[in-house]
N, C-alpha and C. Protein backbone atom coordinates (compact mmCIF):
# COMPACT_ATOMS: atom_id res chain seq x y z
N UNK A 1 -21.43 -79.75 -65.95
CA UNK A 1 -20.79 -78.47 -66.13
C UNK A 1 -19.27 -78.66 -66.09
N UNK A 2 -18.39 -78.15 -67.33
CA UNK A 2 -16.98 -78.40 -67.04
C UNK A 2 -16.97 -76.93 -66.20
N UNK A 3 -15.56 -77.75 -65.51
CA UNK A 3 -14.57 -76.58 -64.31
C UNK A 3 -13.51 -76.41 -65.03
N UNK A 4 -12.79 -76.10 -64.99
CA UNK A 4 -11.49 -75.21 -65.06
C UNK A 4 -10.82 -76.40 -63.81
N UNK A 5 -9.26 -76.82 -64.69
CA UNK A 5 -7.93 -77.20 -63.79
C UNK A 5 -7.88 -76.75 -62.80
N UNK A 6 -7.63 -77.24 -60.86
CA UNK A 6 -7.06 -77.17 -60.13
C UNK A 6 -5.79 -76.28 -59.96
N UNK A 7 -5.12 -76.44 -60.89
CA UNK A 7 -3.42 -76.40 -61.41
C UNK A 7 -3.01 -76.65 -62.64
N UNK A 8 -1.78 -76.04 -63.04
CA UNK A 8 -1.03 -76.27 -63.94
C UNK A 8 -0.03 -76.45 -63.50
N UNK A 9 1.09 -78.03 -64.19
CA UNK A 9 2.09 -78.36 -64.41
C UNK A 9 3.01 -77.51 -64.99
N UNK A 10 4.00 -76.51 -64.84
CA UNK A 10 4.37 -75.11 -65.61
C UNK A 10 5.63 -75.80 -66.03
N UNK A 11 6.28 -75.73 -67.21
CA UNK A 11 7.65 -75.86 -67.38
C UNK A 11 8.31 -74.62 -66.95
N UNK A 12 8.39 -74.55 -65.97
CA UNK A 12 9.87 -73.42 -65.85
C UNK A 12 10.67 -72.67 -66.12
N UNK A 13 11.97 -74.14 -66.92
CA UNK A 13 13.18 -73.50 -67.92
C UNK A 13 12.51 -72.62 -69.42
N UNK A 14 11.35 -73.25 -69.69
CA UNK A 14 10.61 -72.80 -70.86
C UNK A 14 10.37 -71.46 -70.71
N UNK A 15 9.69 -71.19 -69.98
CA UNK A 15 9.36 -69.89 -69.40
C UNK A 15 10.34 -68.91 -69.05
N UNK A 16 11.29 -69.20 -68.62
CA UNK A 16 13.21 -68.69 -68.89
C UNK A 16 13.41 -68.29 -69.78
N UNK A 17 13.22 -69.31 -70.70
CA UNK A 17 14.06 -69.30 -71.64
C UNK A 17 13.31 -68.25 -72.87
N UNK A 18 11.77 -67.99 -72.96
CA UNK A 18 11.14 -67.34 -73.41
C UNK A 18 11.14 -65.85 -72.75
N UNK A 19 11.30 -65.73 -71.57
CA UNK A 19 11.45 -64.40 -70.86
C UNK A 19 12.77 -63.86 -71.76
N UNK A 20 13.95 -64.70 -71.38
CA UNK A 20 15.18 -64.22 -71.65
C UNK A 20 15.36 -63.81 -73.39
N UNK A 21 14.70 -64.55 -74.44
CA UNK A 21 14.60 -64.38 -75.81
C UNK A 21 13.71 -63.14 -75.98
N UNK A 22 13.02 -62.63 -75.52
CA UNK A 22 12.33 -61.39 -75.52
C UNK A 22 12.52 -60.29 -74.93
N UNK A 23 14.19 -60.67 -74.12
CA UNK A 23 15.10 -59.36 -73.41
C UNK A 23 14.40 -58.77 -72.35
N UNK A 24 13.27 -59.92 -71.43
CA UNK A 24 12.75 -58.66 -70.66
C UNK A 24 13.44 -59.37 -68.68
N UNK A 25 13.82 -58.48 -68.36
CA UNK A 25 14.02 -58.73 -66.85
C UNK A 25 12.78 -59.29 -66.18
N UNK A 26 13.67 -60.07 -65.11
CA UNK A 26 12.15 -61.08 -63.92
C UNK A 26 11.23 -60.03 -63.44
N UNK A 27 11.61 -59.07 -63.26
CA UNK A 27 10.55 -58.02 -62.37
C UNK A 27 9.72 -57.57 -63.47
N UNK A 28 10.03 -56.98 -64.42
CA UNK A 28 8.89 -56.92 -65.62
C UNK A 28 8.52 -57.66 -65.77
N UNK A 29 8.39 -58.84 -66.09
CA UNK A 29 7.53 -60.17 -66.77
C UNK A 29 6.80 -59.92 -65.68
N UNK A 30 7.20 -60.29 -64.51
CA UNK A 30 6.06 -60.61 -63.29
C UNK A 30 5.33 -59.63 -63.15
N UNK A 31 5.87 -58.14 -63.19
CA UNK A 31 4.68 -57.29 -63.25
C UNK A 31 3.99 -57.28 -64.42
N UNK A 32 4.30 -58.10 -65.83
CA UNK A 32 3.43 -58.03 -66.69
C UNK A 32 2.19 -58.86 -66.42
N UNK A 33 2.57 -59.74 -65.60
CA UNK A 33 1.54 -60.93 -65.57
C UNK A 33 1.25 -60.87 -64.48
N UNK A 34 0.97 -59.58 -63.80
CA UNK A 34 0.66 -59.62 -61.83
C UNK A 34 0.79 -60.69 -61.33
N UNK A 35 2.02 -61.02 -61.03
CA UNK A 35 2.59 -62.17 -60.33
C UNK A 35 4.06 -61.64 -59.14
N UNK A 36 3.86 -61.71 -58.11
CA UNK A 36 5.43 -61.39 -57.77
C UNK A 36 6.73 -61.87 -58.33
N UNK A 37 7.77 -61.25 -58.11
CA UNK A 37 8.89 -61.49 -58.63
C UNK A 37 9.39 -63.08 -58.12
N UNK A 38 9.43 -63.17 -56.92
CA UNK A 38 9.57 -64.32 -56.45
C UNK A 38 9.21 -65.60 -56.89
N UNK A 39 7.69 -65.25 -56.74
CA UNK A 39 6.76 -66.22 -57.63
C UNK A 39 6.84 -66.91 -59.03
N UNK A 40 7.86 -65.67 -59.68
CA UNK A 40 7.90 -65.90 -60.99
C UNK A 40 9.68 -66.72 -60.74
N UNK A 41 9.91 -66.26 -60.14
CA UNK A 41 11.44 -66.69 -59.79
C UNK A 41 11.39 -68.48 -59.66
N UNK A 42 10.04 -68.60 -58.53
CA UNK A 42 10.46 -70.11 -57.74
C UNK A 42 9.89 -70.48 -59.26
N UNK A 43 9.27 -70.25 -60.06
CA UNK A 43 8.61 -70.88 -61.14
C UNK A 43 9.38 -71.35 -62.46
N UNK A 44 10.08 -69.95 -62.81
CA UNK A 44 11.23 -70.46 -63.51
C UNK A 44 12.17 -71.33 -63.26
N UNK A 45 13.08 -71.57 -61.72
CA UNK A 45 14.33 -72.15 -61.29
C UNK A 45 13.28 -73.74 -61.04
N UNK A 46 12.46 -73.69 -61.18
CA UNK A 46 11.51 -75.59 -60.42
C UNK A 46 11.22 -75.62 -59.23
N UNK A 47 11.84 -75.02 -58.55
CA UNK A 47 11.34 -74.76 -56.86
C UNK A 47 9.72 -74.77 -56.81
N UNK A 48 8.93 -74.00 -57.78
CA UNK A 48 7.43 -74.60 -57.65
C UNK A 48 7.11 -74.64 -58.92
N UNK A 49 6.20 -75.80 -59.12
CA UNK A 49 5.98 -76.63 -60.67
C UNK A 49 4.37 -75.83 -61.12
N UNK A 50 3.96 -75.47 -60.00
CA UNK A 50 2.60 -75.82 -60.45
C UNK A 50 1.43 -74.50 -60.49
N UNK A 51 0.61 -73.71 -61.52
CA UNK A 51 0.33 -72.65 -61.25
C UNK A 51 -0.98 -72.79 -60.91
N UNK A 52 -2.14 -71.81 -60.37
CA UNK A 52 -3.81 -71.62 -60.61
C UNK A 52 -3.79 -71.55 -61.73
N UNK A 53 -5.15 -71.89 -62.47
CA UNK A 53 -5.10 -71.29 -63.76
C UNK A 53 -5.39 -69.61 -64.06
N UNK A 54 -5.95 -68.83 -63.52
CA UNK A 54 -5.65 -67.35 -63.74
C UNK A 54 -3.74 -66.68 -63.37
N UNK A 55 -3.35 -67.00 -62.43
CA UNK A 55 -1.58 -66.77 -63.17
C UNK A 55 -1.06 -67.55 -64.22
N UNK A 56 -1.56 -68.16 -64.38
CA UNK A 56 -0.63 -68.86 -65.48
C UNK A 56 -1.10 -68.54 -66.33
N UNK A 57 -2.74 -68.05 -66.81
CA UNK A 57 -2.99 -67.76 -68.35
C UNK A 57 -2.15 -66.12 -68.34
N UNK A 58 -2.21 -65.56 -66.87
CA UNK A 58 -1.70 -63.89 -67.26
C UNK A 58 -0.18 -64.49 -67.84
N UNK A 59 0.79 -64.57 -67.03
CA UNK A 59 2.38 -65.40 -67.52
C UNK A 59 2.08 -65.72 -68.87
N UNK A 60 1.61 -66.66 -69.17
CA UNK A 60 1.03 -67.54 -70.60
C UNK A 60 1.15 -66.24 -71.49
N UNK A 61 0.15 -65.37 -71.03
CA UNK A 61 -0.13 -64.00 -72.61
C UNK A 61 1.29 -62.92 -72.09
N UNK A 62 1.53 -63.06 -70.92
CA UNK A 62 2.89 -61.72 -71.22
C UNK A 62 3.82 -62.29 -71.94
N UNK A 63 4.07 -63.68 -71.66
CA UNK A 63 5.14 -64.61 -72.84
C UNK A 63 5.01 -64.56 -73.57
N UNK A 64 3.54 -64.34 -74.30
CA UNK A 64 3.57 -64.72 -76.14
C UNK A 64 3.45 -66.19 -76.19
N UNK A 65 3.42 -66.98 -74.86
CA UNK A 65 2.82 -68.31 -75.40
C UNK A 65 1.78 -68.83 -75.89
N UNK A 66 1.93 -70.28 -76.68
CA UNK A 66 0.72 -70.76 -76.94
C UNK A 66 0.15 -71.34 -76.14
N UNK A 67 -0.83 -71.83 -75.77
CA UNK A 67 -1.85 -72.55 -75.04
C UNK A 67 -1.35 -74.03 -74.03
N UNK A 68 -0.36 -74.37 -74.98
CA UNK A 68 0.49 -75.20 -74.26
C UNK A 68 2.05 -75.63 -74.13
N UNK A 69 2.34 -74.16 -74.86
CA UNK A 69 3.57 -74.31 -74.61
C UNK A 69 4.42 -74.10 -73.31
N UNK A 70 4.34 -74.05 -72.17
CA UNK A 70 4.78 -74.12 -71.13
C UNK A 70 4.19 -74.97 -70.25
N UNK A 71 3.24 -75.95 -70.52
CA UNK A 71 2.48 -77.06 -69.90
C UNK A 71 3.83 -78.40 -70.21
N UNK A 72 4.17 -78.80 -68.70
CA UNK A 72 5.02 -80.15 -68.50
C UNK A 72 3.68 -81.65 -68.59
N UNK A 73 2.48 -81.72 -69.03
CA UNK A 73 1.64 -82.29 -68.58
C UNK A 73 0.06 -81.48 -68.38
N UNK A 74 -0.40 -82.35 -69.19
CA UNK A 74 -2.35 -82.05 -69.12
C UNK A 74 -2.39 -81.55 -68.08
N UNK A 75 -3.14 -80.39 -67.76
CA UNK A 75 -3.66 -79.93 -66.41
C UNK A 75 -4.74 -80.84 -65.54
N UNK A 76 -4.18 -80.68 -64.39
CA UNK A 76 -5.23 -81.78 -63.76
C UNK A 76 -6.77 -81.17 -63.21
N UNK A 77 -7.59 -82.41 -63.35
CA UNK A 77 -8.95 -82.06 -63.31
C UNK A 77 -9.65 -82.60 -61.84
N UNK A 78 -8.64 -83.49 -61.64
CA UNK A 78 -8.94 -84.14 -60.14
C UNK A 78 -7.81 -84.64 -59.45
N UNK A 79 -7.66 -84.40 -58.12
CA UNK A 79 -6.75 -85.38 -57.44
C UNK A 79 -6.80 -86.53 -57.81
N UNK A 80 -5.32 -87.46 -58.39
CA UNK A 80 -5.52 -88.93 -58.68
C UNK A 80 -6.17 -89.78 -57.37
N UNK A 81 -6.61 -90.49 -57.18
CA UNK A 81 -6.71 -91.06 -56.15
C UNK A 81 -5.90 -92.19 -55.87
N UNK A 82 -5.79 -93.05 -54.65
CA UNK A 82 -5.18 -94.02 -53.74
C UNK A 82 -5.43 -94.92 -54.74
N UNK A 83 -4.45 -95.59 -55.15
CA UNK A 83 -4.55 -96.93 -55.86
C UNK A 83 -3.99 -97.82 -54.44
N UNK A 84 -4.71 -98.84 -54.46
CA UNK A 84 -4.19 -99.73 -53.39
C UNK A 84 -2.95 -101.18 -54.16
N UNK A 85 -2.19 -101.38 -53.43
CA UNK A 85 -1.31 -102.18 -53.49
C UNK A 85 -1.41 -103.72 -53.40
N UNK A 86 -1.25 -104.13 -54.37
CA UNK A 86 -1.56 -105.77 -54.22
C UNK A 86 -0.38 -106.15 -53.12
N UNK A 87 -1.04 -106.89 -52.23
CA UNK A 87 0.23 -107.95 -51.22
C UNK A 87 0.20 -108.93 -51.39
């Protein structure tokens, strides 16, 4: 059975920069995409990289993005694990 990503890798500035080209203020977007303002704040500035996948698809459709246009990186499907270190 596939699952659904852990997380998403979010580009940020992308997400800025698409808010700001569509003239809409941080508090609208975030209430477009039931997300707090904050939330949407630490997301845009990099302070946090990484979304669930249900905020990020809401964000994703209030943007008008595509599917991966605000992905920094494949969504992850598992914690990488411990690679051990040759000595």
């Amino acid at each position: 059975m596939h699952q659904p990503p852990t997380t998403f890798l979010v580009n940020g500035p992308r997400a800025r920069e698409l808010r700001k080209n569509a003239g809409v203020e941080l508090a609208d977007m975030a209430r477009s995409a039931l997300i707090s303002r904050r939330y949407l704040s630490h997301i845009e500035n990099g302070t946090r990289k990484r979304m669930r996948p249900a905020p990020y698809q809401r964000l994703r459709k209030a943007l008008g993005a595509n599917e991966t246009e605000l992905l920094l990186a494949p969504p992850e499907t598992t914690p990488p694990e411990e690679i051990p270190r040759a000595e």
